[in-house]
Protein backbone atom coordinates (compact mmCIF):
# COMPACT_ATOMS: atom_id res chain seq x y z
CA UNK A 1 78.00 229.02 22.89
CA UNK A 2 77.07 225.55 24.23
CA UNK A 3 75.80 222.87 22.17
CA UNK A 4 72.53 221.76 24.17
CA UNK A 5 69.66 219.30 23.54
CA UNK A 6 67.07 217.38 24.91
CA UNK A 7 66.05 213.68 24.05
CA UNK A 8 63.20 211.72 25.64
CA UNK A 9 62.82 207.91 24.88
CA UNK A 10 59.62 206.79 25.12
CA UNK A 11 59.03 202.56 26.03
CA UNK A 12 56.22 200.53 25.49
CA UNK A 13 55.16 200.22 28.79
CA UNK A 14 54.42 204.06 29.24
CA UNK A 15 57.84 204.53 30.59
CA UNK A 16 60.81 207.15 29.35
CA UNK A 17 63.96 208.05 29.81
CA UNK A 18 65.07 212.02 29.83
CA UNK A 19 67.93 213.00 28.65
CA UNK A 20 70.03 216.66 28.64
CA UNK A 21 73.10 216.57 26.54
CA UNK A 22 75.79 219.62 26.45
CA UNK A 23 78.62 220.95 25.92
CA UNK A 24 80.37 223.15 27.96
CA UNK A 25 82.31 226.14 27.00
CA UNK A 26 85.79 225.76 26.52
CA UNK A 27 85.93 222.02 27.78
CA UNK A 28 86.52 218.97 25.42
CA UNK A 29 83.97 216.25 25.06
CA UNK A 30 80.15 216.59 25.95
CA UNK A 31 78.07 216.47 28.89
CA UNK A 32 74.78 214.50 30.35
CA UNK A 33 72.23 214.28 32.22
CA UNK A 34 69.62 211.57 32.65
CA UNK A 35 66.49 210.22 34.63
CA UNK A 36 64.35 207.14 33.69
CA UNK A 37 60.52 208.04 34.58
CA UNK A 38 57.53 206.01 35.33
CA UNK A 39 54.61 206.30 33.55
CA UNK A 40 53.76 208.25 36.43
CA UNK A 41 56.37 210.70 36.86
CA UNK A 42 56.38 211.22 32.79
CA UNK A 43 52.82 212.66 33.44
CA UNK A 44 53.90 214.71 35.93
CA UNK A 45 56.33 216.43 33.89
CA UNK A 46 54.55 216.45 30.96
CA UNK A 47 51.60 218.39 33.84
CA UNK A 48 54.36 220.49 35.03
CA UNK A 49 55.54 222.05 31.10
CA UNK A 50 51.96 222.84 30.65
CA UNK A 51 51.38 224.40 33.54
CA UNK A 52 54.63 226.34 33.18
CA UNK A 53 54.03 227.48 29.14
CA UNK A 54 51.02 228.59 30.10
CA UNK A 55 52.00 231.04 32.40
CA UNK A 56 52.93 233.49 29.20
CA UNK A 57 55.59 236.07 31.27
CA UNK A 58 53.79 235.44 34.48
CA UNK A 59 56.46 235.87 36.83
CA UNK A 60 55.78 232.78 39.30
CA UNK A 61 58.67 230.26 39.59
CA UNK A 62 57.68 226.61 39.99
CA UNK A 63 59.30 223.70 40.38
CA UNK A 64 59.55 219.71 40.19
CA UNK A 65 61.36 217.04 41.80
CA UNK A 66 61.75 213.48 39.39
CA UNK A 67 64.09 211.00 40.89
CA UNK A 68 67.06 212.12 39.76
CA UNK A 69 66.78 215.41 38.75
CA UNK A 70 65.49 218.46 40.36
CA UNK A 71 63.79 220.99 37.91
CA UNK A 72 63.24 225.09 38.50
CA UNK A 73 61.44 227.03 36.29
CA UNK A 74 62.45 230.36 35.53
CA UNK A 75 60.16 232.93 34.03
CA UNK A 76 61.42 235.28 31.64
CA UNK A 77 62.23 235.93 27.69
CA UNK A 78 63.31 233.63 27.09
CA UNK A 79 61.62 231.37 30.02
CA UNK A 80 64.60 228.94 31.34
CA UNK A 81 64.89 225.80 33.50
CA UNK A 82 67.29 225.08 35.67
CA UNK A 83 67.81 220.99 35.87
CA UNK A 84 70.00 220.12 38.94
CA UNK A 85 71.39 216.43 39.85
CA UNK A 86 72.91 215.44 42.68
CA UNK A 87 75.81 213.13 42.49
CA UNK A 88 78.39 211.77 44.80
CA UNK A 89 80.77 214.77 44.08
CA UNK A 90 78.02 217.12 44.62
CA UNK A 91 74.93 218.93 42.65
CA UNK A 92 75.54 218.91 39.21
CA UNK A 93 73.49 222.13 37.65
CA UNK A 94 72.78 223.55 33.76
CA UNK A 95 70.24 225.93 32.68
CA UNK A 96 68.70 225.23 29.37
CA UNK A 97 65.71 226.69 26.96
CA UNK A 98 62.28 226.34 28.67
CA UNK A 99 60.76 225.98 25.02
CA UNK A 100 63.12 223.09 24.24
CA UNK A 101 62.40 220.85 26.73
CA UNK A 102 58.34 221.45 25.96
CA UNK A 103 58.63 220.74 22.37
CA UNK A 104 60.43 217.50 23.21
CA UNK A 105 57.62 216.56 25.34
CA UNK A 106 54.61 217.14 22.41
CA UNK A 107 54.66 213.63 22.04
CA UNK A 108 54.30 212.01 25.25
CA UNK A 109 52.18 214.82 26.36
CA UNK A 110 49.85 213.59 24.00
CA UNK A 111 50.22 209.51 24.32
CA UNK A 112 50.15 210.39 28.05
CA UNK A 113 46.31 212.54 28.09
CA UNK A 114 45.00 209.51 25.81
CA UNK A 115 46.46 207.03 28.03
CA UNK A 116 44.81 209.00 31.07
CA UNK A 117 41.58 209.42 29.17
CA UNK A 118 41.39 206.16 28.14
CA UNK A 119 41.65 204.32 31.47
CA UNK A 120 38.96 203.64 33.70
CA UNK A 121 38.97 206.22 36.63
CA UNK A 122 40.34 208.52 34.40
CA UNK A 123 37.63 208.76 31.78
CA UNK A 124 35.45 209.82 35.29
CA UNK A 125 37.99 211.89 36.09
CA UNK A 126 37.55 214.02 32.52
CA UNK A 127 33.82 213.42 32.16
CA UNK A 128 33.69 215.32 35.91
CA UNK A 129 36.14 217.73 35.10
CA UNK A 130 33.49 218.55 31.77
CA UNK A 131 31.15 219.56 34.23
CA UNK A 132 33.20 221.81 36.55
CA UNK A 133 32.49 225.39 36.64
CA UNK A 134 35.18 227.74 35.41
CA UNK A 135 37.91 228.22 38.72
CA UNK A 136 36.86 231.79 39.83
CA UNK A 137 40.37 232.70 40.25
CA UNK A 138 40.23 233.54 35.78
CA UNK A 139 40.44 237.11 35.54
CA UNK A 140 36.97 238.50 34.41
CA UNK A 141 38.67 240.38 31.42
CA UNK A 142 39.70 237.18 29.61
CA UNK A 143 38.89 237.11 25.54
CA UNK A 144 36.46 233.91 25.66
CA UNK A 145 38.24 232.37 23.24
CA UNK A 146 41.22 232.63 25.73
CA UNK A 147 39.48 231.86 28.39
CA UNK A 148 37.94 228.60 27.19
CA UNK A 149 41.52 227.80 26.17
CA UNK A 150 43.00 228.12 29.34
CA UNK A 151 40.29 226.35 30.97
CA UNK A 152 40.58 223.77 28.07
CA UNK A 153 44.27 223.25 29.15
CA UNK A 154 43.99 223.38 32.81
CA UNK A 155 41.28 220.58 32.56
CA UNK A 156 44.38 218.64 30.91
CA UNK A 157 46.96 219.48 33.47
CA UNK A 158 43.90 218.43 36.08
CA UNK A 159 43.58 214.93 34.47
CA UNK A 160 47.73 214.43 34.31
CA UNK A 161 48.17 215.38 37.59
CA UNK A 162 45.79 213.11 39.05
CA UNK A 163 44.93 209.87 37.05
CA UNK A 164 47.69 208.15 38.51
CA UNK A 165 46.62 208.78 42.15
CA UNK A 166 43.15 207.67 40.99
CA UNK A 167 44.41 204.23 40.01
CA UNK A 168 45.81 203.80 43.51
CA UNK A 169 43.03 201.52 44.95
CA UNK A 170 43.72 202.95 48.67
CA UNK A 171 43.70 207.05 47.66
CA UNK A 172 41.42 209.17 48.64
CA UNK A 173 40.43 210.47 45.32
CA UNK A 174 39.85 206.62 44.22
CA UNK A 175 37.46 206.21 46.83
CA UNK A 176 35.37 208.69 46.08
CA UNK A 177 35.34 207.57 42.45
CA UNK A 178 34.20 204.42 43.54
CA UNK A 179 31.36 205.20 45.59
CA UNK A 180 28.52 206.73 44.07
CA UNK A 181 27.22 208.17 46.98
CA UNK A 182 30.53 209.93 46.97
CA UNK A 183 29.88 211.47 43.77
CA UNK A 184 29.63 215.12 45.32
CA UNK A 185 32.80 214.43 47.10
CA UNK A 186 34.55 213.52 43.68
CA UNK A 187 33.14 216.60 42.27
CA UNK A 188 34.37 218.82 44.63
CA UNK A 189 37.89 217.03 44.90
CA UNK A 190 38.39 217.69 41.02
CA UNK A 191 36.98 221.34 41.29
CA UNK A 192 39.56 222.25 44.31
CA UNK A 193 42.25 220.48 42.38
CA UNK A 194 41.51 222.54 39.13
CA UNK A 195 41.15 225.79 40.96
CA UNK A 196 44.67 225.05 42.44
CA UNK A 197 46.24 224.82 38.98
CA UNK A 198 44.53 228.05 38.40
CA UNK A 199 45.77 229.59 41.19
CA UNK A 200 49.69 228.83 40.02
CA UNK A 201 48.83 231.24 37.25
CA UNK A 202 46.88 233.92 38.41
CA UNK A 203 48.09 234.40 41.98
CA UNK A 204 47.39 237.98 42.43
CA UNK A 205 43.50 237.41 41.29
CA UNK A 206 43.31 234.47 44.08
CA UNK A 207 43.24 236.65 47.03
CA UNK A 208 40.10 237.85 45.71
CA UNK A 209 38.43 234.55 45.91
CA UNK A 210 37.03 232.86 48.71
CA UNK A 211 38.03 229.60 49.60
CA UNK A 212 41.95 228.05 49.90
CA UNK A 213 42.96 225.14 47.99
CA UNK A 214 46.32 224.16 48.18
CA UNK A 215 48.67 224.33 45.57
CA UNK A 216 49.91 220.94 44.11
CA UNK A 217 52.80 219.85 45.78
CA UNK A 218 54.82 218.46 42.82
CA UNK A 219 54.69 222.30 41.41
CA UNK A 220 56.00 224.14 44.49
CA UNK A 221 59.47 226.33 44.17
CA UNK A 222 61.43 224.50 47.07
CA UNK A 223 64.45 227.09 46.39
């Protein structure tokens, strides 16, 4: 069986590096593949494992491009992800343990929700998101204990997923931070933008809910 791991590097100015080593069957010598990250793009990954452990054998496959790597979920027992790179002799592929790559991530995950929490449009962002109603995409037949949980969680994946467009002076979502006359506007931004992470896991209790917000473009299956 291959030898496979994952190692992320974390730098002191919120940056990383990702790395996949392995060993292919029957071939000498080992294997890698690698992808430095913003600060940004480590939130976005660390935005798309939570979304994706949280699906619990939910059968929707996301995915997420980083600048050198292209990842796919795949749901399943074990869940698996499928981390392609593209390189001047053509796509270089592997499939690796879901659950490895999300247990790497505990860390940053963490450093990067205080980070988000911690910085100016973000601690609006979370204060806001306190005061959102539940998405009404949850099925009704959620334990409450679950339920908070899940909304607990997809408040998180809420904040990751947009802090770092907040910070962007020009966005639209920054704007309406700003103003306080926009302060409905900001509202309702953060409650589409949570209903759209609820969406990617309950997609069959969506259709029963008014409304349409789009699903977050990092976290679409392009394959």
């Amino acid at each position: 069986m291959a030898t496979k791991s994952f190692s992320l590097t974390l730098r002191d100015d919120g940056t990383a590096r990702l790395s996949y080593i392995y060993r292919r069957p029957r071939e000498p010598g080992i294997s890698r593949l690698s992808c430095d990250l913003s600060a940004a793009g480590l939130a976005r990954l660390a935005a798309f494992c939570e979304i994706c452990d949280l699906q619990r054998g939910r059968s929707l496959p996301l995915g997420l491009e980083l600048d050198a790597l292209s990842l796919r979920f795949q749901p399943g027992e074990p869940a698996m992800l499928q981390i392609m790179r593209m390189g001047r002799s053509g796509p270089e592929q592997v499939t690796a343990p879901f659950a490895e790559l999300h247990a790497e991530l505990s860390e940053a995950t963490d450093r990067c929700l205080a980070l988000a929490r911690s910085s100016r449009r973000g601690r609006i962002i979370w204060e806001i998101l306190g005061q959102c109603p539940r998405p009404g995409v949850l099925p009704p037949d959620l334990p409450r204990d679950e339920a908070d949980a899940v909304f607990h969680r997809l408040a998180e994946i809420t904040l990751l997923s947009l802090a770092g467009e907040a910070e962007k002076p020009g966005s639209p979502l920054s704007r309406k931070l700003r103003r306080k006359k926009s302060s409905t506007e900001a509202q309702e931004h953060l409650e589409a933008a949570l209903a759209s992470q609820a969406r990617l896991l309950f997609p069959g209790h969506a259709a029963r809910v008014e409304g349409d917000a789009v699903l977050p473009e990092d976290l679409r299956d392009r394959a």
